[in-house]
PDB file of N, CA and C in Angstrom:
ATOM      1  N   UNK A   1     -41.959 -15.480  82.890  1.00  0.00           N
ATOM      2  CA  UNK A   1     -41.564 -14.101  82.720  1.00  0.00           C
ATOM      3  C   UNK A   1     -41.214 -13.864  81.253  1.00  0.00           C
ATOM      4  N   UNK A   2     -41.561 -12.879  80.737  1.00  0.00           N
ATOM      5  CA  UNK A   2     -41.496 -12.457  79.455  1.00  0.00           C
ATOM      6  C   UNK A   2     -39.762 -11.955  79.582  1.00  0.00           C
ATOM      7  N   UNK A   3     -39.109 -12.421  78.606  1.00  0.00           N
ATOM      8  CA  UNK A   3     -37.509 -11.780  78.286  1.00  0.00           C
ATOM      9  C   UNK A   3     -37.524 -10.468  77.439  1.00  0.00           C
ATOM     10  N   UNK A   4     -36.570  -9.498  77.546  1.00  0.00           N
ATOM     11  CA  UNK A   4     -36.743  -8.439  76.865  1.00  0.00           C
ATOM     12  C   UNK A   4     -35.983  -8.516  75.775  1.00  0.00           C
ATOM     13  N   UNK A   5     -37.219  -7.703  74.828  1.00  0.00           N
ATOM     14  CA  UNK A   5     -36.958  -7.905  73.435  1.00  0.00           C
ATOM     15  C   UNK A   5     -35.907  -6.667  73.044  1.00  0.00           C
ATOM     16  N   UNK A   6     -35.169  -7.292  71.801  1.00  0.00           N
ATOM     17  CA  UNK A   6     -34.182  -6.624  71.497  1.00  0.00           C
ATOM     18  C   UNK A   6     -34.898  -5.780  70.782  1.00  0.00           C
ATOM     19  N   UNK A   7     -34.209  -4.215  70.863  1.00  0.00           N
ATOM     20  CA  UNK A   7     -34.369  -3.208  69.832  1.00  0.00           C
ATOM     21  C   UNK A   7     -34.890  -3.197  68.111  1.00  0.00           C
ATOM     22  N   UNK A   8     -35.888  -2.823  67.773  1.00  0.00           N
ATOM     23  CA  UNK A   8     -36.445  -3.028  66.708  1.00  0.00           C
ATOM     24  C   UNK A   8     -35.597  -2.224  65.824  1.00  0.00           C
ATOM     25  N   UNK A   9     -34.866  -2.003  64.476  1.00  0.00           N
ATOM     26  CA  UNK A   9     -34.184  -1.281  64.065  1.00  0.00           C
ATOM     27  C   UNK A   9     -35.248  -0.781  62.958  1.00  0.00           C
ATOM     28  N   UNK A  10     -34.645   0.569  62.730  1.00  0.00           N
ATOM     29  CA  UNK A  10     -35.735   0.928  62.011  1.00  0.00           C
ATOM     30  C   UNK A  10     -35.556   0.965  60.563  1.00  0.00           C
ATOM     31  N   UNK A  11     -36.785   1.139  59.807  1.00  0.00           N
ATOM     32  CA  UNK A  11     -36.197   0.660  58.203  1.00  0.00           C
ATOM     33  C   UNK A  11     -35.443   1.463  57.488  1.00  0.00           C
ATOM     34  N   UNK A  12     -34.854   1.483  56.825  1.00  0.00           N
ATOM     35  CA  UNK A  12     -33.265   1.995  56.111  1.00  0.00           C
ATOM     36  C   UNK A  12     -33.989   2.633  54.747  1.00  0.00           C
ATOM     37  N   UNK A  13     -33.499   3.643  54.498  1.00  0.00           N
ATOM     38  CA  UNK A  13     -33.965   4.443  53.411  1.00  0.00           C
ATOM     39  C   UNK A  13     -33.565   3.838  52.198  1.00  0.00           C
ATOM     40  N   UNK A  14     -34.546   3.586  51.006  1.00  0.00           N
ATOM     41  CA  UNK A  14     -34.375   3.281  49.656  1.00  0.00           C
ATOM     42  C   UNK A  14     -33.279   4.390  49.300  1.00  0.00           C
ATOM     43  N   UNK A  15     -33.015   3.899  47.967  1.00  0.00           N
ATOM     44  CA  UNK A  15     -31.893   5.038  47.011  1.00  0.00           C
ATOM     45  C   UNK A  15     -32.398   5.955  46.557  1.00  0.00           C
ATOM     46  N   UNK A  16     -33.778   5.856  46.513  1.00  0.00           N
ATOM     47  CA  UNK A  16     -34.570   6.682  45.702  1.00  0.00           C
ATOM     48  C   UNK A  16     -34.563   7.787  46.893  1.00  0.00           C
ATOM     49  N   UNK A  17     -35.070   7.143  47.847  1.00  0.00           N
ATOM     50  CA  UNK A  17     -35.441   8.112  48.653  1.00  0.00           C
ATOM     51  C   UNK A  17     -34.361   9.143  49.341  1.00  0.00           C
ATOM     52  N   UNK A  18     -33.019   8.558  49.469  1.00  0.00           N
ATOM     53  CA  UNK A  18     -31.942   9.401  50.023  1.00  0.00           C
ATOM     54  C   UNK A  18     -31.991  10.498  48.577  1.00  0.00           C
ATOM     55  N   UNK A  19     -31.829   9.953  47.489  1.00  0.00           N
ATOM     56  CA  UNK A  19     -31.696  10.799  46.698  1.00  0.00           C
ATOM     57  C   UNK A  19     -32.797  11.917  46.756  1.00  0.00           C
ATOM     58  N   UNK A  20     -33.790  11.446  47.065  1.00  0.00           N
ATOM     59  CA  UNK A  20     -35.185  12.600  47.316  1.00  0.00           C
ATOM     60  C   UNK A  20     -34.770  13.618  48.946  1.00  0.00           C
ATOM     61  N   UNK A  21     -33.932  13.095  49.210  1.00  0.00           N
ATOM     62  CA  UNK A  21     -33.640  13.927  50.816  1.00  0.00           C
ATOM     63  C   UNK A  21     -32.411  14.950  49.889  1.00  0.00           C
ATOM     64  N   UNK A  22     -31.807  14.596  49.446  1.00  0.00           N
ATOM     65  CA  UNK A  22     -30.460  15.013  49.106  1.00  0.00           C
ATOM     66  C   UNK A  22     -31.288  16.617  48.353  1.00  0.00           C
ATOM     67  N   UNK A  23     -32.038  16.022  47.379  1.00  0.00           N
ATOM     68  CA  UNK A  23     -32.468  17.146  46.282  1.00  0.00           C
ATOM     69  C   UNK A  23     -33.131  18.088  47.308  1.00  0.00           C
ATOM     70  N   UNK A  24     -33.726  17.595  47.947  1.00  0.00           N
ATOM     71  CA  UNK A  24     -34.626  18.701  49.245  1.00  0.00           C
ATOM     72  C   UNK A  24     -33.786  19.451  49.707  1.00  0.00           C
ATOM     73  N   UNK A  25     -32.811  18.705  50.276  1.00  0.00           N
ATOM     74  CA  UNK A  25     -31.229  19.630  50.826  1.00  0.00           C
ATOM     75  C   UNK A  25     -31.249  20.896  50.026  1.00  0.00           C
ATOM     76  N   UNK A  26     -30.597  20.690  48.551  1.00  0.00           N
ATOM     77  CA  UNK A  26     -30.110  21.389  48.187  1.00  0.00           C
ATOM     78  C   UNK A  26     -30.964  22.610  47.642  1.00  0.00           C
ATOM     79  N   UNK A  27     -32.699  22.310  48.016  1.00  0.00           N
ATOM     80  CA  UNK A  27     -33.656  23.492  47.478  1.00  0.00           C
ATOM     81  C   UNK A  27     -33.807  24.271  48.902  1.00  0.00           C
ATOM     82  N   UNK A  28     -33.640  23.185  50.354  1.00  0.00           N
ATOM     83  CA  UNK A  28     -33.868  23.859  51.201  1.00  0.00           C
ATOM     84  C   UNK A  28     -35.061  24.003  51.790  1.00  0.00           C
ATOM     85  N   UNK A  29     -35.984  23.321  51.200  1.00  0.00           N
ATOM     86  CA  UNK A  29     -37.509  23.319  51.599  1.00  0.00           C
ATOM     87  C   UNK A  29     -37.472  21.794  52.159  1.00  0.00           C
ATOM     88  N   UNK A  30     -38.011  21.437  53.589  1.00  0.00           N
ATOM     89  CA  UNK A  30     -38.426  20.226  54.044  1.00  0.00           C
ATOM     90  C   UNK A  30     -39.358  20.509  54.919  1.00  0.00           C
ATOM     91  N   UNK A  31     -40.355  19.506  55.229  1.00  0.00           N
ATOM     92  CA  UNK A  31     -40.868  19.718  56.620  1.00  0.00           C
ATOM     93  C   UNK A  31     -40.390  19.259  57.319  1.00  0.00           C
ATOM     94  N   UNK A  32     -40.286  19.908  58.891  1.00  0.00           N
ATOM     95  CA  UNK A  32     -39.832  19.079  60.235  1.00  0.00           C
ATOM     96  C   UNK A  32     -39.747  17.728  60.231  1.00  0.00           C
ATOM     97  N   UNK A  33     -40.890  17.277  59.958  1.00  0.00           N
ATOM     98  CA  UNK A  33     -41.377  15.815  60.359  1.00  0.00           C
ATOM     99  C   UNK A  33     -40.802  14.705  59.137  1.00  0.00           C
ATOM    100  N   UNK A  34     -40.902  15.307  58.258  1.00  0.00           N
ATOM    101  CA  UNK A  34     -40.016  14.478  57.313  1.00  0.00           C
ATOM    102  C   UNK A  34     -38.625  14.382  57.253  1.00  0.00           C
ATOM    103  N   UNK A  35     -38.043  15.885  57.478  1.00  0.00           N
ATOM    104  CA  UNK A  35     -36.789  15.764  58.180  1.00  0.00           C
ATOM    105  C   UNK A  35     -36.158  14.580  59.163  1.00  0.00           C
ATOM    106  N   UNK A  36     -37.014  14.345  60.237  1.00  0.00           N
ATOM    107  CA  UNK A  36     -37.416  14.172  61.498  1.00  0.00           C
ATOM    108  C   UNK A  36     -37.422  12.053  60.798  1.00  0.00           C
ATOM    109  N   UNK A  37     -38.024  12.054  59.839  1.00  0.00           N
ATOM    110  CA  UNK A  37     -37.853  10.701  59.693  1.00  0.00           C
ATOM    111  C   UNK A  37     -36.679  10.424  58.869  1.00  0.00           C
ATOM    112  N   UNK A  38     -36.361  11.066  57.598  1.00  0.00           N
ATOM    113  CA  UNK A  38     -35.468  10.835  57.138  1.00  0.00           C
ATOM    114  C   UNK A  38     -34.181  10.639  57.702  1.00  0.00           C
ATOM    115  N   UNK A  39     -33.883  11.851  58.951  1.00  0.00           N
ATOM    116  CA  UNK A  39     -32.802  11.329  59.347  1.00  0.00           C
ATOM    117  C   UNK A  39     -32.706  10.256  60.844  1.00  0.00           C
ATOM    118  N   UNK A  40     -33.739   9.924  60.667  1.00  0.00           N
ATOM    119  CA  UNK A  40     -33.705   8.045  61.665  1.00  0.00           C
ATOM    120  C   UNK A  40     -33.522   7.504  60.534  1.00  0.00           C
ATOM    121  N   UNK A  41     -33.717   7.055  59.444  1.00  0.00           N
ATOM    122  CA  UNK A  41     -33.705   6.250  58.148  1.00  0.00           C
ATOM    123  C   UNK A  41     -32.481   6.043  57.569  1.00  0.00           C
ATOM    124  N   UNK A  42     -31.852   7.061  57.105  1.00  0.00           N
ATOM    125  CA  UNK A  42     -30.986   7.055  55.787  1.00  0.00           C
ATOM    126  C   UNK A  42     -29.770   6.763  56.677  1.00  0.00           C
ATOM    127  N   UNK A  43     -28.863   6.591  55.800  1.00  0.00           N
ATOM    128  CA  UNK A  43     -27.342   6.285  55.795  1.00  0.00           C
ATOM    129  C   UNK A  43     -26.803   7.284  55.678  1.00  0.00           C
ATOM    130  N   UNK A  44     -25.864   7.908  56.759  1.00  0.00           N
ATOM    131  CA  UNK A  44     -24.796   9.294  56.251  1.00  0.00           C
ATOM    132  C   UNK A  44     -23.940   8.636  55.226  1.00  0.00           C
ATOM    133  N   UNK A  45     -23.005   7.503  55.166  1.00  0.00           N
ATOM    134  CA  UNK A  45     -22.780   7.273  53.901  1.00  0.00           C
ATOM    135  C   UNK A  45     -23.302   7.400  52.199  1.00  0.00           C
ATOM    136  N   UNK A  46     -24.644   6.749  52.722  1.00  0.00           N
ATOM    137  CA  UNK A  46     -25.321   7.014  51.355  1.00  0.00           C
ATOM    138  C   UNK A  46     -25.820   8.541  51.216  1.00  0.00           C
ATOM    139  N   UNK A  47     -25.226   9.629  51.887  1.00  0.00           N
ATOM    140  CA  UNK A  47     -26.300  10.934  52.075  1.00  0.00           C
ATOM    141  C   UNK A  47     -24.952  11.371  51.261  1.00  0.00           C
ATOM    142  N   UNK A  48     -23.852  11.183  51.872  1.00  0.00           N
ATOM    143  CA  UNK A  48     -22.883  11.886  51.360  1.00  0.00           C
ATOM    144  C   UNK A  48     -22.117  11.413  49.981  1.00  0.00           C
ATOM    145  N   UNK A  49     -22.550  10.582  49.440  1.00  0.00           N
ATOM    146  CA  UNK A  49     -22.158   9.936  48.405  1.00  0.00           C
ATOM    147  C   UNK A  49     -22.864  10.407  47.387  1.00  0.00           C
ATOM    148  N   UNK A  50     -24.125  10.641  47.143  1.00  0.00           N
ATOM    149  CA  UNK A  50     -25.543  11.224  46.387  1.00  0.00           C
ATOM    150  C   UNK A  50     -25.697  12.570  46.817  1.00  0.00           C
ATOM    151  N   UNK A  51     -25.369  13.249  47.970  1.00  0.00           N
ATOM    152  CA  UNK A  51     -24.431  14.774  47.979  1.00  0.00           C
ATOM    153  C   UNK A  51     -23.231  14.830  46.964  1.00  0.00           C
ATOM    154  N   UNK A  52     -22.101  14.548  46.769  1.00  0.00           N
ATOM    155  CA  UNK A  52     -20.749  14.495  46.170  1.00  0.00           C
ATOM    156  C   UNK A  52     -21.716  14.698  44.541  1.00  0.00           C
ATOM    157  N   UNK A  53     -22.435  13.334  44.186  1.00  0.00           N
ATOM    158  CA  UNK A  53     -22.728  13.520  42.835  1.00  0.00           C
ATOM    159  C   UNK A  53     -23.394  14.310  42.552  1.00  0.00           C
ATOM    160  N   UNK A  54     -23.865  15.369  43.743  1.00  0.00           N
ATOM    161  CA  UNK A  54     -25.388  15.895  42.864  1.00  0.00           C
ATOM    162  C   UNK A  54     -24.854  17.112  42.350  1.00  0.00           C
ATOM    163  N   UNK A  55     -23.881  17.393  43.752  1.00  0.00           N
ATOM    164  CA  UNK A  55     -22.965  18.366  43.549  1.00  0.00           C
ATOM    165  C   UNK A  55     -21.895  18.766  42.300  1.00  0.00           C
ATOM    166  N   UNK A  56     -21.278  17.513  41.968  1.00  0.00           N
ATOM    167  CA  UNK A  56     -20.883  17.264  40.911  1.00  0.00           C
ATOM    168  C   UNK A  56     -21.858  17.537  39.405  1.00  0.00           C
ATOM    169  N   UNK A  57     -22.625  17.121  39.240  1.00  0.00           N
ATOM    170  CA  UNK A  57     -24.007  16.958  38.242  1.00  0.00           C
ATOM    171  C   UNK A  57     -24.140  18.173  38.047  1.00  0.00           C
ATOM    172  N   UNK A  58     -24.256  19.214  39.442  1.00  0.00           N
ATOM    173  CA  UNK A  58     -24.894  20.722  39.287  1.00  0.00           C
ATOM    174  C   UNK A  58     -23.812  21.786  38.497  1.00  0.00           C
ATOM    175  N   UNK A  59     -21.889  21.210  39.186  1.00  0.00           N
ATOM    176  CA  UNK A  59     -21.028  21.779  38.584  1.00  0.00           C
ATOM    177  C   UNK A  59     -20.920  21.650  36.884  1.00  0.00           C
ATOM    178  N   UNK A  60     -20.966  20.420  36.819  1.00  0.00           N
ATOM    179  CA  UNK A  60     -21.346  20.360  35.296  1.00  0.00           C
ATOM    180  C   UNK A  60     -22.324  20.853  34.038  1.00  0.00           C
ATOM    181  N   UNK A  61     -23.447  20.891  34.788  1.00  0.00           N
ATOM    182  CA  UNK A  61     -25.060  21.115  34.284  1.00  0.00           C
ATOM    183  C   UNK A  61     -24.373  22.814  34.026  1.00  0.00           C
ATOM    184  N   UNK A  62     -23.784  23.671  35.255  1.00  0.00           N
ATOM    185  CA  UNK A  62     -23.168  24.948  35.004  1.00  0.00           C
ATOM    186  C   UNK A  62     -22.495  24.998  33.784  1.00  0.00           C
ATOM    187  N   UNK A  63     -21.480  24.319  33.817  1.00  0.00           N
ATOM    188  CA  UNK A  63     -20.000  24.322  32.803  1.00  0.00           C
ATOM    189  C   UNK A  63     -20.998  24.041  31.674  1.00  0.00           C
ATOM    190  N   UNK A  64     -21.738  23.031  31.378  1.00  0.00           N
ATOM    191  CA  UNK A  64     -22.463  23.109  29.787  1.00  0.00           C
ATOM    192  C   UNK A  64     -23.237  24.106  29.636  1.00  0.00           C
ATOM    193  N   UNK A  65     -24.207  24.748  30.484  1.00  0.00           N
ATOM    194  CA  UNK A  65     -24.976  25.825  30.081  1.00  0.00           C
ATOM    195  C   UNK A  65     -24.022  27.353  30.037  1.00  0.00           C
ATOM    196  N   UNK A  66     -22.981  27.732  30.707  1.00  0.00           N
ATOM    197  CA  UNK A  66     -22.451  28.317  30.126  1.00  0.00           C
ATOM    198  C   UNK A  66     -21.545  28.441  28.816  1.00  0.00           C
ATOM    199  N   UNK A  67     -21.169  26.999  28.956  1.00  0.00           N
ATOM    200  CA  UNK A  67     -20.513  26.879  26.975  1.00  0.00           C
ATOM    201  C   UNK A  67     -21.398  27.054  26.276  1.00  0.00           C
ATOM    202  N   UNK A  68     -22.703  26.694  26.323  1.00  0.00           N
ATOM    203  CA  UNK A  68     -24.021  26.832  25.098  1.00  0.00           C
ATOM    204  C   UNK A  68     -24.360  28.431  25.256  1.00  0.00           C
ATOM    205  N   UNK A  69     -24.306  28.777  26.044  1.00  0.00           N
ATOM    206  CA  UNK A  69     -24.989  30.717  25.978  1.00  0.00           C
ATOM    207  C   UNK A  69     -23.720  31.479  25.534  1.00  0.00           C
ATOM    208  N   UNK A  70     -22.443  30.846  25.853  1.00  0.00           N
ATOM    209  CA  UNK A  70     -21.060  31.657  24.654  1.00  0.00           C
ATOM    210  C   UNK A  70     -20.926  31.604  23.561  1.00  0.00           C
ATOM    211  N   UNK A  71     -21.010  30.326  22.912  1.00  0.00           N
ATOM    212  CA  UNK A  71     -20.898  29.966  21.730  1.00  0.00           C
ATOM    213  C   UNK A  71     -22.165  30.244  20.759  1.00  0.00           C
TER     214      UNK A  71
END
């Protein structure tokens, strides 16, 4: 008799790639299906960690481009 095989886990998203989910987030454009894989893949840790910075990055990227168009 064949024994049953344990659950195959599925492969875990590169850094690159959470970071490529993250930026999609924040334009808002995905397809279903990529959606659909990304989130079997990625890490909510790593989603929300590379959220925090991007977020951060964007507050900043603000704060300098408005000091350069005052001055």
């Amino acid at each position: 008799m064949n024994a049953p095989q344990p659950p195959v886990a599925a492969p875990r998203a590169s850094f690159l790639r959470t970071v490529k989910t993250v930026a999609w987030s924040f334009i808002g454009i995905r397809k279903n299906s990529e959606y659909k894989q990304d989130l079997a893949q990625a890490n909510p840790f790593h989603i929300i960690a590379v959220g925090i910075a991007g977020a951060v990055l964007f507050v900043v990227g603000l704060i300098v481009l408005v000091n350069w168009v005052v001055k």
